[in-house]
N, C-alpha and C. Protein backbone atom coordinates (compact mmCIF):
# COMPACT_ATOMS: atom_id res chain seq x y z
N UNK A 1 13.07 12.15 -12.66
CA UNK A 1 12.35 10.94 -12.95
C UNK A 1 11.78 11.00 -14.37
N UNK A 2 11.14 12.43 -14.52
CA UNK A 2 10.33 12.30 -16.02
C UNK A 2 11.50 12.19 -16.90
N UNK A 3 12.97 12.81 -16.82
CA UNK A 3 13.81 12.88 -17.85
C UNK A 3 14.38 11.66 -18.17
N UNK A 4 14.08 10.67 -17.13
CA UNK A 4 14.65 8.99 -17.24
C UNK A 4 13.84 8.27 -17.95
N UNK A 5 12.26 8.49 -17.43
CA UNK A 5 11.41 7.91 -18.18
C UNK A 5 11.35 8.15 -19.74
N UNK A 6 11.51 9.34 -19.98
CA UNK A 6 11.43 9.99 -21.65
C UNK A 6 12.36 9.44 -22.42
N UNK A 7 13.96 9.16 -21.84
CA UNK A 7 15.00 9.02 -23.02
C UNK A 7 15.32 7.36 -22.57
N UNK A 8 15.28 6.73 -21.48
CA UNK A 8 15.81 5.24 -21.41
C UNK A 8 14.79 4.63 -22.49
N UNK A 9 15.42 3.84 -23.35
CA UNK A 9 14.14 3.52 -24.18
C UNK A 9 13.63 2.09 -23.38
N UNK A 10 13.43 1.49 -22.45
CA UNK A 10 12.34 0.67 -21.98
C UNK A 10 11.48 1.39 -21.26
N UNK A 11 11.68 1.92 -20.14
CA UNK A 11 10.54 3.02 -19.83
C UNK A 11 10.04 3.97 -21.04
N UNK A 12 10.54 4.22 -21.77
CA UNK A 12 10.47 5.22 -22.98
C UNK A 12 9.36 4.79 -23.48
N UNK A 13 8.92 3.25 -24.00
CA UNK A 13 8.09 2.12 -24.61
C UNK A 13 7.14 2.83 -23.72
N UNK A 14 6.86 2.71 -22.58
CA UNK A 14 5.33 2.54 -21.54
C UNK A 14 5.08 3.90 -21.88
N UNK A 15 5.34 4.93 -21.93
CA UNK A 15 4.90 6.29 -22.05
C UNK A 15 4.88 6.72 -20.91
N UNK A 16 5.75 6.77 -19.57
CA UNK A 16 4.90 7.06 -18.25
C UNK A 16 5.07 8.83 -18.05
N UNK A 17 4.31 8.92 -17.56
CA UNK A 17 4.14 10.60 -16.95
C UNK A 17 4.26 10.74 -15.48
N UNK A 18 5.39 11.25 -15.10
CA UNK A 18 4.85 11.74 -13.63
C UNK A 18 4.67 12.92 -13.32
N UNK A 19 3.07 12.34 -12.39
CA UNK A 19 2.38 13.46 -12.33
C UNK A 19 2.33 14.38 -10.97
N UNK A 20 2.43 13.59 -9.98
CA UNK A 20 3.11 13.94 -8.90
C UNK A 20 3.96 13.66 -7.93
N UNK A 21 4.70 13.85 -7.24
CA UNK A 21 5.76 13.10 -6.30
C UNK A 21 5.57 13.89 -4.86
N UNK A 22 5.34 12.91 -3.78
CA UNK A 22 5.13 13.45 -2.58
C UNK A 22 6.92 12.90 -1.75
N UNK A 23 7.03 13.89 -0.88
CA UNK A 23 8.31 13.35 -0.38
C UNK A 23 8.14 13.75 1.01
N UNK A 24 9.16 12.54 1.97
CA UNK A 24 9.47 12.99 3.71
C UNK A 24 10.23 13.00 4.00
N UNK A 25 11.00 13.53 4.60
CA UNK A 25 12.56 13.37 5.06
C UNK A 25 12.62 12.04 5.89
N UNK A 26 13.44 11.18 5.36
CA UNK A 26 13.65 10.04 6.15
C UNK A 26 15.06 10.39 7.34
N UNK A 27 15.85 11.12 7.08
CA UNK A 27 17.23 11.08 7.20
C UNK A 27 17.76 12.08 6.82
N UNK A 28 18.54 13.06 6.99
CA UNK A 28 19.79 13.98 6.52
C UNK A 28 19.27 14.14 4.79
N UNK A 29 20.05 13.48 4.02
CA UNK A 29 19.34 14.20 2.79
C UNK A 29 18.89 12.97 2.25
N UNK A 30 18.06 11.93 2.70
CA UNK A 30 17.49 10.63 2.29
C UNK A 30 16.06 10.96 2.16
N UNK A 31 14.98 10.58 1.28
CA UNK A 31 14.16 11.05 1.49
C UNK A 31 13.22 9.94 0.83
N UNK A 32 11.63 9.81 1.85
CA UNK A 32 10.98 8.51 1.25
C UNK A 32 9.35 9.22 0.81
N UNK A 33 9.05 8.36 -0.07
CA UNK A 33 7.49 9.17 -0.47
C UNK A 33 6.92 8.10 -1.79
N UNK A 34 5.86 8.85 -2.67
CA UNK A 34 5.06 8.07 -3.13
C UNK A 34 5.49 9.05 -4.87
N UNK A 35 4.88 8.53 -5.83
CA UNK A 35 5.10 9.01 -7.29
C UNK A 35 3.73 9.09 -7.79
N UNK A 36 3.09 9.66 -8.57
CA UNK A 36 2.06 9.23 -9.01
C UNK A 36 2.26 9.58 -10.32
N UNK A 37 2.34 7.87 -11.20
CA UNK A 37 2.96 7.76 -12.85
C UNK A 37 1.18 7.34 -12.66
N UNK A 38 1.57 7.63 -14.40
CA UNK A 38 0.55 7.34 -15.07
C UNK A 38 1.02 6.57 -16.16
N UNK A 39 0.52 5.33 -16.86
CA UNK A 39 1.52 4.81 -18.23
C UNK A 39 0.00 5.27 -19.44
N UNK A 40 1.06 4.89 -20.37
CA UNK A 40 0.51 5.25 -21.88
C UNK A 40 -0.92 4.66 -21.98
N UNK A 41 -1.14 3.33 -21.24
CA UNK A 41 -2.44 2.87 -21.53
C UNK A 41 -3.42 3.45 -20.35
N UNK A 42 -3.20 4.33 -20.07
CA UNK A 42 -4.23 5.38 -18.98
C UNK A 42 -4.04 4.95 -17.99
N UNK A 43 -3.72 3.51 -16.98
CA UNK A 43 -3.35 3.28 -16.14
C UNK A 43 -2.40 4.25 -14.88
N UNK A 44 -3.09 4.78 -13.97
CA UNK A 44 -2.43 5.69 -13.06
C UNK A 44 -2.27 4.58 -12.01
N UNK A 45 -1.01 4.81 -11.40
CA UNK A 45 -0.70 3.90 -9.82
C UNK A 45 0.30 5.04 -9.43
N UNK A 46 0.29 5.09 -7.78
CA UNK A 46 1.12 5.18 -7.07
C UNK A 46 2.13 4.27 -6.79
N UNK A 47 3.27 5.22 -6.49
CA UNK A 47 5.26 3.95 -6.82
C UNK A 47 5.61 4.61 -5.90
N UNK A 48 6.03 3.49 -5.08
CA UNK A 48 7.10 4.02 -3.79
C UNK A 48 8.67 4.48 -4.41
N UNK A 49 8.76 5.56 -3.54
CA UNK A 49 10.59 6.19 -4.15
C UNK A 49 11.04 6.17 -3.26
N UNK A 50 12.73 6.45 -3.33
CA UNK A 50 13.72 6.50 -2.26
C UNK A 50 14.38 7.72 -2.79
N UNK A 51 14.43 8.90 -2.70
CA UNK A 51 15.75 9.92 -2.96
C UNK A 51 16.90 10.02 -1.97
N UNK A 52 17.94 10.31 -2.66
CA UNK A 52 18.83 10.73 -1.84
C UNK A 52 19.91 11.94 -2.93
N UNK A 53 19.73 13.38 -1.94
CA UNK A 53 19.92 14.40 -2.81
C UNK A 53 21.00 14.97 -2.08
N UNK A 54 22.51 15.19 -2.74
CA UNK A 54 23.06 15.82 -2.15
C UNK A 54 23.46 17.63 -2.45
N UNK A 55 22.57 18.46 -3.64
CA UNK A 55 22.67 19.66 -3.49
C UNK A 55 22.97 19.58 -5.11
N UNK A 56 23.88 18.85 -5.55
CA UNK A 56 23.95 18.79 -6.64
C UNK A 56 23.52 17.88 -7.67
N UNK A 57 23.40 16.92 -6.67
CA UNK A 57 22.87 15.52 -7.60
C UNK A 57 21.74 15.02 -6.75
N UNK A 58 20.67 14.58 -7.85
CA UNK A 58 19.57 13.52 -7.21
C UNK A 58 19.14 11.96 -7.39
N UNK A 59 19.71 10.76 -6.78
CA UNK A 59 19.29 9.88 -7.21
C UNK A 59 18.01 9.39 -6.68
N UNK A 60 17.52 8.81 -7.59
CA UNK A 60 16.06 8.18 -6.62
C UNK A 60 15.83 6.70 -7.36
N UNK A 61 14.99 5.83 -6.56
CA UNK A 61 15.04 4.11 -6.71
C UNK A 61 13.64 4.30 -6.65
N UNK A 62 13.48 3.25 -7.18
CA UNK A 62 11.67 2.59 -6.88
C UNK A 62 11.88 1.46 -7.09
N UNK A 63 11.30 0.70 -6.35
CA UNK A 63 11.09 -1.13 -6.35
C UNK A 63 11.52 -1.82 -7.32
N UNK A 64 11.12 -3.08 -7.37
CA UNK A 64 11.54 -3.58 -8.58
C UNK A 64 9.98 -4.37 -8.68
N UNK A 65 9.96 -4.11 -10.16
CA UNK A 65 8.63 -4.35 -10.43
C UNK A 65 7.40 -3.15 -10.53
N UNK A 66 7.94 -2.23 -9.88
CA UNK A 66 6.94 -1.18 -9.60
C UNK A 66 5.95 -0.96 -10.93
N UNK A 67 7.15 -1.15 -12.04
CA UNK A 67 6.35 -0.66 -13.26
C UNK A 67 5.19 -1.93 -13.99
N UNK A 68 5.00 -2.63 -13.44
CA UNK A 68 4.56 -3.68 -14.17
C UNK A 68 3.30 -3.20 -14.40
N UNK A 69 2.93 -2.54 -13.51
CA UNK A 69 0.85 -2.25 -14.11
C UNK A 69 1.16 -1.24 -15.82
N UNK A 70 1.69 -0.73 -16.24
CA UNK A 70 2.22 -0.06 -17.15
C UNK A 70 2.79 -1.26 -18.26
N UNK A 71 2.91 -2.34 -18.11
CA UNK A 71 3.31 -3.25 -18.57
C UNK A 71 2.06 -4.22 -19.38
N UNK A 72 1.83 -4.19 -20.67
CA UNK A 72 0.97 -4.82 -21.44
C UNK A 72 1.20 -6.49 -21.28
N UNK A 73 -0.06 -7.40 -20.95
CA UNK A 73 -0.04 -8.69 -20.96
C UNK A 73 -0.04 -9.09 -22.37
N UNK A 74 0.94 -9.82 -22.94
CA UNK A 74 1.27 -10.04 -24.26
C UNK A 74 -0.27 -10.59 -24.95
N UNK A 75 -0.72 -11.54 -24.15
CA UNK A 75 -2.02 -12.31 -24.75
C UNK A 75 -3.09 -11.35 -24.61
N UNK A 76 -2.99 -10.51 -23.67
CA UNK A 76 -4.82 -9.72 -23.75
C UNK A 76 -4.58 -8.18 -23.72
N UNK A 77 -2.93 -7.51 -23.98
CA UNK A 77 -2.83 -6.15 -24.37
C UNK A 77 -3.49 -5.16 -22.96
N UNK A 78 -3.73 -6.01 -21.65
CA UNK A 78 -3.99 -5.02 -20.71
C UNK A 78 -2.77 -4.69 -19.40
N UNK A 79 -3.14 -4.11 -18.64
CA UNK A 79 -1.83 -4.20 -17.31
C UNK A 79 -2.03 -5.40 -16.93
N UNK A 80 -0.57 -5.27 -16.18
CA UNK A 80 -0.31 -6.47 -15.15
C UNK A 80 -1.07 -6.44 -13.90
N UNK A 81 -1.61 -6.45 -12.77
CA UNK A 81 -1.54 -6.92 -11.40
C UNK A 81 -1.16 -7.30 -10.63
N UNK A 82 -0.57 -7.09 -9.73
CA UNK A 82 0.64 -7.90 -8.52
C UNK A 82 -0.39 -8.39 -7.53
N UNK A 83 -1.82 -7.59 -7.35
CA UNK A 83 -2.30 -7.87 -6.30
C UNK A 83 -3.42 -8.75 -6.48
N UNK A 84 -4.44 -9.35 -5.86
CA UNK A 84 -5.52 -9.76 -6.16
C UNK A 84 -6.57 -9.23 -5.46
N UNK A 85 -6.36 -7.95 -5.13
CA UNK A 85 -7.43 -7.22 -3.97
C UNK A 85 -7.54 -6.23 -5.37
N UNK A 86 -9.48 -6.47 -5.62
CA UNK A 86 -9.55 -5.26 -7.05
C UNK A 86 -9.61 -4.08 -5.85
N UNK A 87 -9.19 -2.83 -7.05
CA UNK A 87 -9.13 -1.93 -6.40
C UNK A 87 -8.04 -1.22 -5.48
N UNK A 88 -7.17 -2.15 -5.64
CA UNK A 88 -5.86 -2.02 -4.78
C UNK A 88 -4.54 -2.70 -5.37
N UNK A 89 -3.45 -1.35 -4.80
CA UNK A 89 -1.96 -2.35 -5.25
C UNK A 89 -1.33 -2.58 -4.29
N UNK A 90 0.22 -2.89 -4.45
CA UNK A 90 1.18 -3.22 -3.32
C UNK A 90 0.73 -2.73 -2.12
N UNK A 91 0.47 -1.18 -2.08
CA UNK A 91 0.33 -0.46 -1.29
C UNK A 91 -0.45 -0.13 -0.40
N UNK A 92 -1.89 -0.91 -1.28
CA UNK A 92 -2.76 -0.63 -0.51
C UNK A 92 -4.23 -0.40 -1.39
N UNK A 93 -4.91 0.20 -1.14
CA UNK A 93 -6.44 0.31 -1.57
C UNK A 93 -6.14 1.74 -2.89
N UNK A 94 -6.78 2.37 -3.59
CA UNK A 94 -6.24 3.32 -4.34
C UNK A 94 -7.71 4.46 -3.73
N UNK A 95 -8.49 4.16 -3.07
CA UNK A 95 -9.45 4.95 -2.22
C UNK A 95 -9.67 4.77 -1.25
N UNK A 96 -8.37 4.14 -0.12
CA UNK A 96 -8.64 3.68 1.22
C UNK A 96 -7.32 3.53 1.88
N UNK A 97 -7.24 3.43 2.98
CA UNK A 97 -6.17 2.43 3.50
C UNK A 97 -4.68 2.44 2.82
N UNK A 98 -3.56 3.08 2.69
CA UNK A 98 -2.39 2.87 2.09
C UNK A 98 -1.03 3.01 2.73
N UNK A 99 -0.43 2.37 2.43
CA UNK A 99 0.87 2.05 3.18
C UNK A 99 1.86 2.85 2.34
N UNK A 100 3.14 3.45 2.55
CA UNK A 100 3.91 4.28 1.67
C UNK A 100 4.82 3.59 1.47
N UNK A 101 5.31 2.12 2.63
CA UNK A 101 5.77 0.90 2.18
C UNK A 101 5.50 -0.10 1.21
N UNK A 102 5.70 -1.33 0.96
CA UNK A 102 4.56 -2.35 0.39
C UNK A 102 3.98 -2.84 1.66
N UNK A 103 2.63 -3.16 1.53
CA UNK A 103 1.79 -3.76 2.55
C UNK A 103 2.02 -4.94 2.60
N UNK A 104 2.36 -5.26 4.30
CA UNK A 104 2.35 -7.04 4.51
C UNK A 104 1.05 -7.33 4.49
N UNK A 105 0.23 -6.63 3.99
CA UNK A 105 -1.53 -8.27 4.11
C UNK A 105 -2.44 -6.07 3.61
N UNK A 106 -3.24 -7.35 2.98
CA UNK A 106 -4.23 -6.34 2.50
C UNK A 106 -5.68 -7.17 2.48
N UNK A 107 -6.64 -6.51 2.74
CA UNK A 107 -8.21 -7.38 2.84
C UNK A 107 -9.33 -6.65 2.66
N UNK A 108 -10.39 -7.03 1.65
CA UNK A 108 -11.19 -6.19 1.57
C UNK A 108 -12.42 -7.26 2.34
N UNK A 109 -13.54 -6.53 3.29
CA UNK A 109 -14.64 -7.52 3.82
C UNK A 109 -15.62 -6.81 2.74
N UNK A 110 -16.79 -7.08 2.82
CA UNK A 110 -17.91 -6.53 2.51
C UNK A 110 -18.80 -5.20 3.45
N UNK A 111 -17.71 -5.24 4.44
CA UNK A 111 -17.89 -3.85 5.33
C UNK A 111 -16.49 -3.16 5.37
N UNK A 112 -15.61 -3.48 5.09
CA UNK A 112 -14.09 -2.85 5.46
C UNK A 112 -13.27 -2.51 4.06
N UNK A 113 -11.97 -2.25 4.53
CA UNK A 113 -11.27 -1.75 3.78
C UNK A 113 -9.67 -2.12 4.63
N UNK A 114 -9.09 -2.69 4.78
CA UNK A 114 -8.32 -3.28 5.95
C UNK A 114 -6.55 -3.50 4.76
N UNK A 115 -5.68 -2.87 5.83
CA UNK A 115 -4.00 -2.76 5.14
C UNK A 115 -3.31 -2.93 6.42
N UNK A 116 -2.45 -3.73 6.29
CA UNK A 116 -1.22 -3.92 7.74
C UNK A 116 -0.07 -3.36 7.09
N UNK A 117 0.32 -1.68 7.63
CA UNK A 117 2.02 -1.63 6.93
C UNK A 117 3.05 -1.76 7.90
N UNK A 118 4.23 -2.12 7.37
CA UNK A 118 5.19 -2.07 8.55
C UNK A 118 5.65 -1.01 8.82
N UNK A 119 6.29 -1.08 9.86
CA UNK A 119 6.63 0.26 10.47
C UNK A 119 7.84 0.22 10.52
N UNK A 120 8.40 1.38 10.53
CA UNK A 120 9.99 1.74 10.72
C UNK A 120 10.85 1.52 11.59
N UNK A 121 10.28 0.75 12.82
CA UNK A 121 10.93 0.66 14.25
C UNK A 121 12.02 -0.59 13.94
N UNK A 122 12.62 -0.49 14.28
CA UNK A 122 13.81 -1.33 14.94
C UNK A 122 12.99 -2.83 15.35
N UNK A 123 11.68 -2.67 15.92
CA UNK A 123 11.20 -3.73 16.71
C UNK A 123 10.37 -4.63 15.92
N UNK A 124 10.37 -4.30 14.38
CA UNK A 124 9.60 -5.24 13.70
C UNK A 124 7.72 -5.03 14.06
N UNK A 125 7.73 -3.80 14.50
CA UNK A 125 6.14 -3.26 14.48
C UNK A 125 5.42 -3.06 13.14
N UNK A 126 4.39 -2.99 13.40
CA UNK A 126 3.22 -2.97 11.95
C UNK A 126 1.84 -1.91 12.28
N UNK A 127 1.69 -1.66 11.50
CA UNK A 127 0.58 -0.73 11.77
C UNK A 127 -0.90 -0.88 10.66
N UNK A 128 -1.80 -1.38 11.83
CA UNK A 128 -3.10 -1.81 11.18
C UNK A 128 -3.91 -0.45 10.69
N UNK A 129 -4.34 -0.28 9.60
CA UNK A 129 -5.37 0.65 8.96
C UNK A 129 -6.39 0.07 8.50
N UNK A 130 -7.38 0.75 9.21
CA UNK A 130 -9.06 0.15 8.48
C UNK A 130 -9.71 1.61 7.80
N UNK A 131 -10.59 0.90 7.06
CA UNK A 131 -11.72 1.99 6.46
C UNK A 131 -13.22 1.32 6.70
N UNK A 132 -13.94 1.63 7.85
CA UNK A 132 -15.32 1.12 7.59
C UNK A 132 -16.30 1.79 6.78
N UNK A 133 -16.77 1.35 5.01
CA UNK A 133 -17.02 1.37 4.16
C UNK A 133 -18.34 2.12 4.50
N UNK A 134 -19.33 1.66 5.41
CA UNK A 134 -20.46 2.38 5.93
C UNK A 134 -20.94 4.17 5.81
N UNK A 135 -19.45 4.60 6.85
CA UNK A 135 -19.56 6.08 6.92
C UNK A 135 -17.90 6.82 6.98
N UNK A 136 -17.42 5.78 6.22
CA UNK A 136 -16.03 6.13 5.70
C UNK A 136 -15.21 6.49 7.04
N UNK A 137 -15.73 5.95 8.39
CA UNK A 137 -14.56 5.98 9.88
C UNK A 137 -13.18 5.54 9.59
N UNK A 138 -12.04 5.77 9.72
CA UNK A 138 -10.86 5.34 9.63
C UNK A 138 -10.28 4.79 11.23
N UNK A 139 -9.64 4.17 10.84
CA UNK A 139 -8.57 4.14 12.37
C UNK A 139 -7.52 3.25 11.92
N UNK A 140 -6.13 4.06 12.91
CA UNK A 140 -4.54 3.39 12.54
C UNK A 140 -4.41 3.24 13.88
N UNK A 141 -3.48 2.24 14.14
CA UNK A 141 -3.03 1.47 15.06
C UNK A 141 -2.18 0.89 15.23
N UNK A 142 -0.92 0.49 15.83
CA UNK A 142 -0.40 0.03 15.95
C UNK A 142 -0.45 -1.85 15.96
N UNK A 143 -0.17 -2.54 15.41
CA UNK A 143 -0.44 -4.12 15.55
C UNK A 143 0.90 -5.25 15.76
N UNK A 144 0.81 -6.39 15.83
CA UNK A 144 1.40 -7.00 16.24
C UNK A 144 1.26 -7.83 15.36
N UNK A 145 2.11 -9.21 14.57
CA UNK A 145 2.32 -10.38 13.68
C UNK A 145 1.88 -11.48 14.30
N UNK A 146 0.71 -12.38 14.33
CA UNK A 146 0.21 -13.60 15.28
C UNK A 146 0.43 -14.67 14.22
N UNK A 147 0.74 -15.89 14.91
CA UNK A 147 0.89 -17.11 13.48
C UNK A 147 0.02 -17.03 12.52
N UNK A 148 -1.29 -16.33 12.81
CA UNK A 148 -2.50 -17.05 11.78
C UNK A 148 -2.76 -15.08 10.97
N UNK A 149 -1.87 -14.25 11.52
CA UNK A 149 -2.26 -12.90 10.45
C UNK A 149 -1.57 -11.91 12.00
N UNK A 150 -2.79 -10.85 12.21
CA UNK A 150 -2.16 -9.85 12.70
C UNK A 150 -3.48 -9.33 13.73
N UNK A 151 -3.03 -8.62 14.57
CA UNK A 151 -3.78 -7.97 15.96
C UNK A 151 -3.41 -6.43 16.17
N UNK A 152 -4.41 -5.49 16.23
CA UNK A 152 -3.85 -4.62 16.98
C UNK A 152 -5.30 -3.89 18.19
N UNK A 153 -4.83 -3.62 19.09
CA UNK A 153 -6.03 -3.17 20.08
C UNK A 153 -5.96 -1.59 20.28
N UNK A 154 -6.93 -1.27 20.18
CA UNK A 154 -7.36 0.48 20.53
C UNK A 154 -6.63 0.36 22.14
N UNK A 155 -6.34 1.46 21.94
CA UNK A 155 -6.01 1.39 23.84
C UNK A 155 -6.82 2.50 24.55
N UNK A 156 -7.59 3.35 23.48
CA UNK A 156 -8.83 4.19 24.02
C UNK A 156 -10.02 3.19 24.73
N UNK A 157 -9.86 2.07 23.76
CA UNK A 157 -11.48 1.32 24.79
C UNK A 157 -11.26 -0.50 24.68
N UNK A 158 -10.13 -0.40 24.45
CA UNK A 158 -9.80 -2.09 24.45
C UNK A 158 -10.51 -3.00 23.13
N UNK A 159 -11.05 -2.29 22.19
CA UNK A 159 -11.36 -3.18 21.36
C UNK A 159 -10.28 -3.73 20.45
N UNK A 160 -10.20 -4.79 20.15
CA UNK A 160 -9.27 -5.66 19.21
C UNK A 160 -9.95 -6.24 18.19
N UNK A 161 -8.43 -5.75 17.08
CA UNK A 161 -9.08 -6.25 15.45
C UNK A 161 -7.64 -7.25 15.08
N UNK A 162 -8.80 -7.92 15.02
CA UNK A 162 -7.43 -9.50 14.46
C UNK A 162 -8.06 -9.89 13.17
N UNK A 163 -6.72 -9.62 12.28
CA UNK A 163 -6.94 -10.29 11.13
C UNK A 163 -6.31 -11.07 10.09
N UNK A 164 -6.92 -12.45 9.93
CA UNK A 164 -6.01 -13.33 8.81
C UNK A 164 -6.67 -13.42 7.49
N UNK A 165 -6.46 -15.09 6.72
CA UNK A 165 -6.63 -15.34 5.46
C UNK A 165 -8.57 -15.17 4.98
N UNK A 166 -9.01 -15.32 6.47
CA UNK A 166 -10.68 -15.66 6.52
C UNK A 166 -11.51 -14.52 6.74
N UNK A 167 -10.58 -13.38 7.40
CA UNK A 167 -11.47 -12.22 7.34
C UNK A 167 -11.12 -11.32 9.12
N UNK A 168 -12.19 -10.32 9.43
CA UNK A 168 -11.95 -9.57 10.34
C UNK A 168 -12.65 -10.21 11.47
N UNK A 169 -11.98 -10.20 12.60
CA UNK A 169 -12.89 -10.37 13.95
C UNK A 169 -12.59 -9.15 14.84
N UNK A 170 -13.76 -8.53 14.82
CA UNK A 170 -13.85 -7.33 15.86
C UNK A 170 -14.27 -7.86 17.23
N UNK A 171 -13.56 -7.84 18.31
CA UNK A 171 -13.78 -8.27 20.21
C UNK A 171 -13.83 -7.10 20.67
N UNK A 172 -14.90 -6.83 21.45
CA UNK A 172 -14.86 -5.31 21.94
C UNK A 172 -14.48 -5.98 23.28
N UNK A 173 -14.29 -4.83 24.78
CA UNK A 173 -14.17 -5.07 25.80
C UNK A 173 -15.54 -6.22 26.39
N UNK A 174 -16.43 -5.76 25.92
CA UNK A 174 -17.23 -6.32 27.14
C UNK A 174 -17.89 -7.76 26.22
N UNK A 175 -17.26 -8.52 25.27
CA UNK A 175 -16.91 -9.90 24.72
C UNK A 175 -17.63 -9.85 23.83
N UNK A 176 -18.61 -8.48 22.93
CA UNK A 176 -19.16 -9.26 21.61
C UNK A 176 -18.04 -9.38 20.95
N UNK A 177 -18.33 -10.07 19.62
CA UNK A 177 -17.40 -10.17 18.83
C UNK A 177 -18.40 -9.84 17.36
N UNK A 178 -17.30 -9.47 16.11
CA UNK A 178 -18.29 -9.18 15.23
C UNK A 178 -17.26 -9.67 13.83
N UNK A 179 -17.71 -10.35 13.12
CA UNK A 179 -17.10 -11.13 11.96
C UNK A 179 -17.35 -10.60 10.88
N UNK A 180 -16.26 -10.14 9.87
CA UNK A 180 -16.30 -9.87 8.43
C UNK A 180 -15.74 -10.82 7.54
N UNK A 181 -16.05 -12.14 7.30
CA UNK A 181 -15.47 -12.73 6.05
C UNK A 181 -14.83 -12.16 5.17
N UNK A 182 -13.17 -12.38 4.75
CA UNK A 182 -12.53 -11.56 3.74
C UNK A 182 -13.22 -12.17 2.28
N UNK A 183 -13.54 -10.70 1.03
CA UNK A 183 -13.78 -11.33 0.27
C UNK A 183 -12.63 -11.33 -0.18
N UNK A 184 -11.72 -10.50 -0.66
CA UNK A 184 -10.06 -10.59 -1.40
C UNK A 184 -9.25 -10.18 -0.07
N UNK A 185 -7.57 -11.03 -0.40
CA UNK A 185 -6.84 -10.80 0.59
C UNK A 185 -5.71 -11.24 -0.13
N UNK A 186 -4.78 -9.51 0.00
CA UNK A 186 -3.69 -9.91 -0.79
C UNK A 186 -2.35 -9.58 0.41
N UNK A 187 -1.19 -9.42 -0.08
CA UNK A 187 -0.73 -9.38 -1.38
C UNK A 187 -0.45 -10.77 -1.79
C-alpha cells in the first residue's frame, strides 16, 4: 500500500502514510480489515481494505472515495467530509462505535454514541452498536431494518432500541420508555 501511495503520482500529491493495517481472514486467502492512513495535512482516518494474497502476489482495494478526507477543498484548503456526524466517518465514530464495513445510519444523541453495521449474513442482518457516553457501557446486537430506521432487542432482558432520523427510543420490558433526540445523523 505505502509503495502505491509513494510512486502513483495522485496519491503521491496527498502525502499519505500508512500507519497501520489490521486484517481478518474473510475466506481462503481473501482478507478484510481497516488501514490507518494518515494524509499530508495531519488528517488521520481509518479505510476499509479488501486483500487477496496468493503467496506471491498481494492485491488490495479500498472504496472509492475513501481518500477524500486527504483531499483539500479547493476554496478553504481543508479535508473533505462524507459524513455529517462531527467526530465520525463512513465507519463510524473515531472514539466509539465502528463498523469495519461502511455504516448504514450513524447518530450521535446527547447521551449516546449509536452505528448500525451490516452484517455478513446471507439474510440481510445488521448489527446495532451503542456507546452510552455517561460511563462509556457498550452493547452490540443484532438489529433488524423498520421503514422509519432500525430495531434491535437484548434478548438478556427484552429491552429494545429503535432508531431513526429523530433520535433513540429505549422500551424496556416492563413499558418505560426513554428518548434521546438525535443531534447528528449520518451517513
Amino acid at each position: 500500500m505505502q509503495r502505491e501511495f509513494d510512486t502513483d503520482p495522485d496519491p503521491a500529491e496527498l502525502a499519505l502514510d500508512v500507519l497501520d493495517v489490521q486484517l481478518v481472514n474473510k475466506s481462503g486467502n481473501e482478507y478484510k480489515g481497516i488501514a490507518a492512513i494518515r494524509a499530508g495535512n495531519g488528517v488521520k482516518e481509518d479505510v476499509q481494505v479488501e486483500v487477496t494474497a496468493d503467496g506471491d502476489n498481494v492485491l488490495w482495494e479500498i472504496p472509492a472515495g475513501a481518500l477524500l478526507f486527504a483531499v483539500p477543498d479547493l476554496e478553504t484548503d481543508t479535508p473533505s467530509r462524507a459524513v455529517a456526524v462531527p467526530g465520525a466517518d463512513m465507519f463510524g465514530f473515531f472514539d466509539g462505535p465502528r463498523c469495519i464495513d461502511v455504516a448504514a445510519f450513524i447518530m450521535r444523541t446527547g447521551l449516546s454514541q449509536i452505528v448500525v453495521c451490516p452484517d455478513d449474513s446471507p439474510a440481510d442482518l445488521y448489527q446495532y452498536r451503542g456507546l452510552r457516553l455517561s460511563d462509556g457501557a457498550r452493547i452490540a446486537l443484532s438489529a433488524d431494518r423498520t421503514p422509519g430506521g432500525f430495531v434491535a432487542t437484548n434478548p438478556d432482558d427484552g429491552t429494545r432500541y429503535q432508531v431513526s432520523q429523530d433520535g433513540l427510543a429505549i422500551l424496556t420490558p416492563d413499558g418505560e420508555v426513554y428518548n434521546e433526540p438525535a443531534i447528528a445523523v449520518g451517513p
